[in-house]
N, C-alpha and C. Protein backbone atom coordinates (compact mmCIF):
# COMPACT_ATOMS: atom_id res chain seq x y z
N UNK A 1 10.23 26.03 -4.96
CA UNK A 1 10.59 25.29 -3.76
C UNK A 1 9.37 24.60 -3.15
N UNK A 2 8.38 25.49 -2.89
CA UNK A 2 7.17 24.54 -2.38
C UNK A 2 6.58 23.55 -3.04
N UNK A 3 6.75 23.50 -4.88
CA UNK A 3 6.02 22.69 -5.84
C UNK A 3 7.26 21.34 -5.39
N UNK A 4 8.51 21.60 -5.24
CA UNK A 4 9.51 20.29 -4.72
C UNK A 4 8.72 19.49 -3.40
N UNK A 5 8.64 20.85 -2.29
CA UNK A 5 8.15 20.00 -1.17
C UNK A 5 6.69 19.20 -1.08
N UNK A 6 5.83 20.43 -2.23
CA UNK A 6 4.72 19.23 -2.24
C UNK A 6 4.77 17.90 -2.60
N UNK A 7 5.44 18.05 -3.95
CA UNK A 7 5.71 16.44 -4.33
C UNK A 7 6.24 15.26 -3.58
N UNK A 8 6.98 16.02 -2.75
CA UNK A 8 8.18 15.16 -1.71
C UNK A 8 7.19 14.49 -0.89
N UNK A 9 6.08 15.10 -0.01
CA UNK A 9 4.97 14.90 0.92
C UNK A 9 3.90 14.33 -0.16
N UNK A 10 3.50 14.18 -1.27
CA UNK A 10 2.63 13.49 -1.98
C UNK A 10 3.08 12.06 -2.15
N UNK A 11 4.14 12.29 -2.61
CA UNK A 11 5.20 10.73 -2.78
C UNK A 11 5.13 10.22 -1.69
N UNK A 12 5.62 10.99 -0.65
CA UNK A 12 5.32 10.05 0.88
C UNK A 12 4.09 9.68 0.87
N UNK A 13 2.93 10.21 0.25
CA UNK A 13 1.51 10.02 1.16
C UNK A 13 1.20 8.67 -0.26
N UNK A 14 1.97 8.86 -1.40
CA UNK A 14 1.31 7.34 -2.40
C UNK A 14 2.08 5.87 -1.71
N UNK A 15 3.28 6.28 -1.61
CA UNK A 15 4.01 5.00 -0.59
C UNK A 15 3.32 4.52 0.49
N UNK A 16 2.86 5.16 1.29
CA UNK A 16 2.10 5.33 2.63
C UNK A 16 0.87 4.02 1.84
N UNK A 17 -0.09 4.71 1.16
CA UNK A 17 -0.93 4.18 0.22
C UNK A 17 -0.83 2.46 -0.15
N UNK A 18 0.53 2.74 -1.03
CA UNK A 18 0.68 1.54 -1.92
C UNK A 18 0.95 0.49 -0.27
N UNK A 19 2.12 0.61 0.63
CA UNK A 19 2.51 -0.15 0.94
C UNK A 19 0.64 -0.65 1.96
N UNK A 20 -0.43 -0.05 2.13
CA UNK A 20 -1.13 -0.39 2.92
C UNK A 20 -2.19 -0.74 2.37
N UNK A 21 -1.87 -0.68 0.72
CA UNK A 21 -2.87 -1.43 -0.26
C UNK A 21 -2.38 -2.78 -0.25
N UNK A 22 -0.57 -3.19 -0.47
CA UNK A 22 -0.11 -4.54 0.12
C UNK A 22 -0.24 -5.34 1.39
N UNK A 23 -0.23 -4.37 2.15
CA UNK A 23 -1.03 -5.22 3.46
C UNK A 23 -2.10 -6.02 3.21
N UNK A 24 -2.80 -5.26 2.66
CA UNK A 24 -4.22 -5.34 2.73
C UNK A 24 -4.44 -7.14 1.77
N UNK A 25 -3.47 -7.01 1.29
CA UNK A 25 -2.70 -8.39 0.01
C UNK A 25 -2.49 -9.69 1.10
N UNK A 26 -1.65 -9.59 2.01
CA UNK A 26 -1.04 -10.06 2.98
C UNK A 26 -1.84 -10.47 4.09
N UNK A 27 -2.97 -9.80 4.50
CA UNK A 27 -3.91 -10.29 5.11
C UNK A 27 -5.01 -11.36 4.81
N UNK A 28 -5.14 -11.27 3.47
CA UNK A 28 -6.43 -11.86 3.14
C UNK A 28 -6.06 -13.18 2.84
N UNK A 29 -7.04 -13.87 3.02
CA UNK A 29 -6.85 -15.49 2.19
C UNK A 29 -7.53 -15.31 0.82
N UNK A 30 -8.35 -14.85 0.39
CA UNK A 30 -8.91 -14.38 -0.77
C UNK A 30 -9.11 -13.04 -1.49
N UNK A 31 -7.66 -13.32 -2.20
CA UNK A 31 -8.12 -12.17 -2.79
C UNK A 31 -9.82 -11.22 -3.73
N UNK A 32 -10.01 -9.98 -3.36
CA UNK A 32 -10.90 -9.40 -4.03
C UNK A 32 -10.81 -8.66 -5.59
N UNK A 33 -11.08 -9.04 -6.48
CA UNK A 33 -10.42 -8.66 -7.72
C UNK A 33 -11.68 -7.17 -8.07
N UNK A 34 -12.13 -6.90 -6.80
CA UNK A 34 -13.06 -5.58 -6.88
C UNK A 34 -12.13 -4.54 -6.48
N UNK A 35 -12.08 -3.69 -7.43
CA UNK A 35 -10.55 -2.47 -6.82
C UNK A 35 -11.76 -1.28 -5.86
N UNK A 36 -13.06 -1.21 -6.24
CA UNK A 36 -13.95 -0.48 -5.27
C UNK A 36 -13.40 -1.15 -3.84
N UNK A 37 -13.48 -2.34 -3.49
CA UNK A 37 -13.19 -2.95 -2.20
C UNK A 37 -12.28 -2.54 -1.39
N UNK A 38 -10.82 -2.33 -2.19
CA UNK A 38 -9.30 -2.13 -1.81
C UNK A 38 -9.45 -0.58 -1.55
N UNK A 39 -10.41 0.58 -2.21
CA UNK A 39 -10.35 1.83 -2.34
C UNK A 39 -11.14 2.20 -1.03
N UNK A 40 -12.38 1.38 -0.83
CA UNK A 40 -13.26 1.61 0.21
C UNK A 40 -12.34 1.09 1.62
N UNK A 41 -11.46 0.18 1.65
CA UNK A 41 -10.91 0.02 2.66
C UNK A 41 -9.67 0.91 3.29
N UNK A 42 -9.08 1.68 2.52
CA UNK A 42 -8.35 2.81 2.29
C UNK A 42 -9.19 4.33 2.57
N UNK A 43 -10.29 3.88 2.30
CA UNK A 43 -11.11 5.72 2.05
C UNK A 43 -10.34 6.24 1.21
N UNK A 44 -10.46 6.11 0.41
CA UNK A 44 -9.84 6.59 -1.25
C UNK A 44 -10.90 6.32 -2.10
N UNK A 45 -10.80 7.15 -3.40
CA UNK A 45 -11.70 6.76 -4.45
C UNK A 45 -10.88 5.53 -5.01
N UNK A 46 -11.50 4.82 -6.12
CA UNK A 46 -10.64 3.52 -6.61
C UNK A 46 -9.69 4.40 -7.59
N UNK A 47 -10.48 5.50 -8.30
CA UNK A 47 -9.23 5.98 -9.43
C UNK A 47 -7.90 7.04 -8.63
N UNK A 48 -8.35 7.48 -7.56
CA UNK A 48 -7.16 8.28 -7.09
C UNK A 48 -6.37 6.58 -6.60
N UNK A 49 -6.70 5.90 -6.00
CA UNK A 49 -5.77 4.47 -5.74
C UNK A 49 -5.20 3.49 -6.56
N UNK A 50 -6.11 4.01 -8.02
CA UNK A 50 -4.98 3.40 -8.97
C UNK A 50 -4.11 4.26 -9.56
N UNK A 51 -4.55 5.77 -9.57
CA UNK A 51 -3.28 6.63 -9.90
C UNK A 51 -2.06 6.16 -8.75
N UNK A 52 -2.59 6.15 -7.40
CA UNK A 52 -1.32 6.15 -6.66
C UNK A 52 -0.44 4.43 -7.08
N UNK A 53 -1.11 4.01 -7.31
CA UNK A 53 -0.55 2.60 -7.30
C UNK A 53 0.40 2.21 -8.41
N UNK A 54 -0.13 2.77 -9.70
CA UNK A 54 0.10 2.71 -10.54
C UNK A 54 1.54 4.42 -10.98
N UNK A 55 1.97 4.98 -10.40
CA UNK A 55 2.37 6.05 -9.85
C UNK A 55 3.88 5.30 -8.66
N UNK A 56 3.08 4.57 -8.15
CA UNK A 56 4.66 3.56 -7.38
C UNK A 56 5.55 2.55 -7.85
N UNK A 57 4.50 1.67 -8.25
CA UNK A 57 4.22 0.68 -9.02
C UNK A 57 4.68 0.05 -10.46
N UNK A 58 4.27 1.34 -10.99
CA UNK A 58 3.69 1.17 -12.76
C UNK A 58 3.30 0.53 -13.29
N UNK A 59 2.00 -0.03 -12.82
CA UNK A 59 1.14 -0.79 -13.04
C UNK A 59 -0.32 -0.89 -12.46
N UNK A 60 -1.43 -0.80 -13.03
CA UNK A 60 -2.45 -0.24 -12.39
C UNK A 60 -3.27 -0.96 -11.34
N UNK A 61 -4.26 -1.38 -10.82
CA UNK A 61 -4.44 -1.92 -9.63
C UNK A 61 -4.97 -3.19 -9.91
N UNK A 62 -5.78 -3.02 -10.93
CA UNK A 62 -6.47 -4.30 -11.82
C UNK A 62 -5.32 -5.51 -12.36
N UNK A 63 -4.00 -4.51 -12.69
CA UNK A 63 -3.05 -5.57 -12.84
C UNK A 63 -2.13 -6.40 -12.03
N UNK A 64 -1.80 -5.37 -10.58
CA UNK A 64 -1.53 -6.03 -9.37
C UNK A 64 -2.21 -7.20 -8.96
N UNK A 65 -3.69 -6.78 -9.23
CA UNK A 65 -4.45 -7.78 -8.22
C UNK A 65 -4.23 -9.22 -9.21
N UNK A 66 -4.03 -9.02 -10.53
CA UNK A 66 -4.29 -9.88 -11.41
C UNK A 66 -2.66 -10.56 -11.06
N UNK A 67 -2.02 -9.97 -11.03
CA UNK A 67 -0.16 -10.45 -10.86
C UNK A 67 -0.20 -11.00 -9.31
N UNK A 68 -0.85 -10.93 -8.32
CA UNK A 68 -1.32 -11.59 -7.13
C UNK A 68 -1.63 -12.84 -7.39
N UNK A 69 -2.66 -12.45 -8.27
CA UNK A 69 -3.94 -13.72 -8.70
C UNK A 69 -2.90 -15.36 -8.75
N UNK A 70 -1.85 -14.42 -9.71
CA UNK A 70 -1.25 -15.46 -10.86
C UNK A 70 -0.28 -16.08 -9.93
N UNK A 71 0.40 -15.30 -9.20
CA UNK A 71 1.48 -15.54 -8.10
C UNK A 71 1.04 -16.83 -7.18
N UNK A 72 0.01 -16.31 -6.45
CA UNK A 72 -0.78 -17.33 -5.45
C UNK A 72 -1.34 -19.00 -6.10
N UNK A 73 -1.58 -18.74 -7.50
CA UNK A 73 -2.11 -20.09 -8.19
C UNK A 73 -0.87 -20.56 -8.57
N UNK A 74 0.51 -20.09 -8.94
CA UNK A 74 1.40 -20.64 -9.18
C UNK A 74 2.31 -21.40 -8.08
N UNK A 75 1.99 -20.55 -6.87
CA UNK A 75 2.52 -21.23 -5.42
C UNK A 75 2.08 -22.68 -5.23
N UNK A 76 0.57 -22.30 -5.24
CA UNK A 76 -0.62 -23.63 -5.14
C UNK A 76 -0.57 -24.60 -6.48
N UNK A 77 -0.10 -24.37 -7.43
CA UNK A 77 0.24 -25.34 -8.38
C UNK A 77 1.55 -26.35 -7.96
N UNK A 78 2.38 -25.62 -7.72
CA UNK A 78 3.67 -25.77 -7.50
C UNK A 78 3.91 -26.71 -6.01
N UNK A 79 3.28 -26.20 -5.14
CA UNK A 79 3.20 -27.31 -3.76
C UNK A 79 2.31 -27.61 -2.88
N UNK A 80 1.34 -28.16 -3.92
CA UNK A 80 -0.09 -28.59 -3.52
C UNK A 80 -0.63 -29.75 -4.73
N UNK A 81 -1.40 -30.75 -4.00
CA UNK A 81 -1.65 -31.33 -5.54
C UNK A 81 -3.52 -30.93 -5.45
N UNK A 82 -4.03 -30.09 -5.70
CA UNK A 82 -4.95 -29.68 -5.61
C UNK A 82 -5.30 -29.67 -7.36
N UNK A 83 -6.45 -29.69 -7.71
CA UNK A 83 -7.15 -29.99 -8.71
C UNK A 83 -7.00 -28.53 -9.20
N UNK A 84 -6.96 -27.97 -10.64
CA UNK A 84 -6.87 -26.77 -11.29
C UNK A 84 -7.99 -25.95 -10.59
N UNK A 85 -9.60 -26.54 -10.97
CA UNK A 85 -11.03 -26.11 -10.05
C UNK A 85 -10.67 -26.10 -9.04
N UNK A 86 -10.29 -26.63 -8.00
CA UNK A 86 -9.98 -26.06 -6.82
C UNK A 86 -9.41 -24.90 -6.45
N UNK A 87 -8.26 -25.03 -7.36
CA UNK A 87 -7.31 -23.73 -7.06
C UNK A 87 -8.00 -22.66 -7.65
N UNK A 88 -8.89 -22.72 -8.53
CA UNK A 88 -9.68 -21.28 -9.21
C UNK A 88 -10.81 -20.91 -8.45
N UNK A 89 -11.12 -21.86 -7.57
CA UNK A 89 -12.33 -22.08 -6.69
C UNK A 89 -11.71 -20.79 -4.90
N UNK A 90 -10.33 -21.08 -5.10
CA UNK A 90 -9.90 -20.94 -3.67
C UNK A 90 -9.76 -19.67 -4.04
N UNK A 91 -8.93 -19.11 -5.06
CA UNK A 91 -8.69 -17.97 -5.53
C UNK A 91 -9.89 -17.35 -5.69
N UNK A 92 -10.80 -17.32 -5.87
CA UNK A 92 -12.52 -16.48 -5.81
C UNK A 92 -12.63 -16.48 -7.50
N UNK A 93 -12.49 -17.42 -8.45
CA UNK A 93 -12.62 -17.51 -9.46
C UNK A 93 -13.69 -18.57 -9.95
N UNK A 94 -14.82 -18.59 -10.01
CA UNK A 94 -15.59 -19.92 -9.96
C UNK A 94 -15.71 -20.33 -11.16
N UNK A 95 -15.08 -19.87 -12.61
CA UNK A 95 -15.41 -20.22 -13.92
C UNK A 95 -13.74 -20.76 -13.95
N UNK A 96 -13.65 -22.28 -13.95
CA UNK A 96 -12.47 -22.92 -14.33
C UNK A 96 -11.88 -22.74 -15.40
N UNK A 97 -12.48 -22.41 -16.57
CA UNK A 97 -12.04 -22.47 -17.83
C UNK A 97 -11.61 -20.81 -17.87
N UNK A 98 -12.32 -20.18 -17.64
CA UNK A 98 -11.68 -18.63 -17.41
C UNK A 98 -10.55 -18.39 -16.53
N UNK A 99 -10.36 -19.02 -15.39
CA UNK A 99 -9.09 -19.06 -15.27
C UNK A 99 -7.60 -19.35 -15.51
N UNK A 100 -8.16 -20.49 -16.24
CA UNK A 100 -7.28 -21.33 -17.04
C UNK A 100 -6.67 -20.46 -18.09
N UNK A 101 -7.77 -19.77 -19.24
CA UNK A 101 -7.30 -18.69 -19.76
C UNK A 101 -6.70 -17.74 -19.31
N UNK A 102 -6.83 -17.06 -18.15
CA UNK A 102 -6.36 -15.95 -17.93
C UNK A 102 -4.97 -16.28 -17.34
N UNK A 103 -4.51 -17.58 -16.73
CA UNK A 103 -3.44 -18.29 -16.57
C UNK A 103 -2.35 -18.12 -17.48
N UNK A 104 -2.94 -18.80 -18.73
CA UNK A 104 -2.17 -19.44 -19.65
C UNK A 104 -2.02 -17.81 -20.15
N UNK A 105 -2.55 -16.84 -20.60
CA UNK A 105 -2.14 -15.64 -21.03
C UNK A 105 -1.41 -14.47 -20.41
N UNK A 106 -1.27 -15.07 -18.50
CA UNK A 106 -0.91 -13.72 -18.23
C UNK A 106 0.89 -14.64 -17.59
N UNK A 107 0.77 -16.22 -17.81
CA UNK A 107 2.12 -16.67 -17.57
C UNK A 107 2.74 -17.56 -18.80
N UNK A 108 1.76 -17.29 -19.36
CA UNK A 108 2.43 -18.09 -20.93
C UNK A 108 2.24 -19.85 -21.47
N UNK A 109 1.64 -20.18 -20.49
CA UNK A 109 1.89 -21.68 -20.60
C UNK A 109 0.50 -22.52 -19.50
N UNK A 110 -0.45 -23.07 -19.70
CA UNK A 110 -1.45 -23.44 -19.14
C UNK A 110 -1.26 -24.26 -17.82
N UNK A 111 -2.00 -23.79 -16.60
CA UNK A 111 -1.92 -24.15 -15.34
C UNK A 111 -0.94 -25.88 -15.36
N UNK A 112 -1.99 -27.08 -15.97
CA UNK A 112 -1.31 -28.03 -15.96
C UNK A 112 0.26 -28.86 -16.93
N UNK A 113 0.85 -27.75 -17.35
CA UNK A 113 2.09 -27.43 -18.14
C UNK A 113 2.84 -26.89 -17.27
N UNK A 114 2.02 -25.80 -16.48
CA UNK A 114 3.06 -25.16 -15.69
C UNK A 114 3.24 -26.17 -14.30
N UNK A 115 2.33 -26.62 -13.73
CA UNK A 115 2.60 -28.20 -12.49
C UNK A 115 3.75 -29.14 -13.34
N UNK A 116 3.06 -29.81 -14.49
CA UNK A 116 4.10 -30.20 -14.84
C UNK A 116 6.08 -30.06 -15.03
N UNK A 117 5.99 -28.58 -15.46
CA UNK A 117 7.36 -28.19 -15.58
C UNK A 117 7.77 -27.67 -14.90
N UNK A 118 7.32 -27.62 -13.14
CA UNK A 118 7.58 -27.46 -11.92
C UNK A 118 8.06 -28.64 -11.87
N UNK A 119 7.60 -29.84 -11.52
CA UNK A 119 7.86 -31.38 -10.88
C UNK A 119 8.86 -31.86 -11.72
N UNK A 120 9.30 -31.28 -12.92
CA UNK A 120 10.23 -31.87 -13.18
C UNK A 120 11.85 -31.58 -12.86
């Protein structure tokens, strides 16, 4: 019975967690792709905050931030006519071509393919 209630009060305390690791999403204009940052702002270690995250989630914190990343450049692709460098620039990414990659691999289809087959 107590190993139930602990879990019950742990689960509350990773929710608690996750949803104030998303805040923390929601506030910023730039995201930090440093998970030390997100852990230190929590007072958490980074690996107990990606167990919890990844534990709500199912997915670890490196990949959130990265599924953020992709979300926010696809917004800004989509209704902005801002230059690819810009948008990798705004996002805290200063290597254009590395973003571009990490674009095209984590949505399938390269930043200016994906503007394109938005506008159409």
């Amino acid at each position: 019975m107590q190993e139930i209630i602990g879990q019950k009060s742990q689960n509350k305390r990773h929710l608690e967690i996750t949803l104030a690791f998303k805040e923390l999403f929601s506030e910023e204009k730039q995201i930090n792709r440093n998970i030390s940052y997100y852990a230190e702002a929590l007072h958490i270690s980074p690996v107990y905050l990606n167990e919890v995250i990844k534990d709500i989630t199912g997915t670890s914190v490196s990949k959130y931030v990265q599924n953020e990343l992709m979300l926010r450049a696809k917004r800004m692709l989509a209704h902005t006519t801002l230059r690819i460098s810009e948008i990798s620039a705004l996002l805290g990414i200063d290597d254009c071509a590395y973003f571009t990659r990490l674009f095209t691999k984590t949505v399938g289809i390269n930043p200016t393919c994906f503007r394109k087959k938005y506008l159409e």
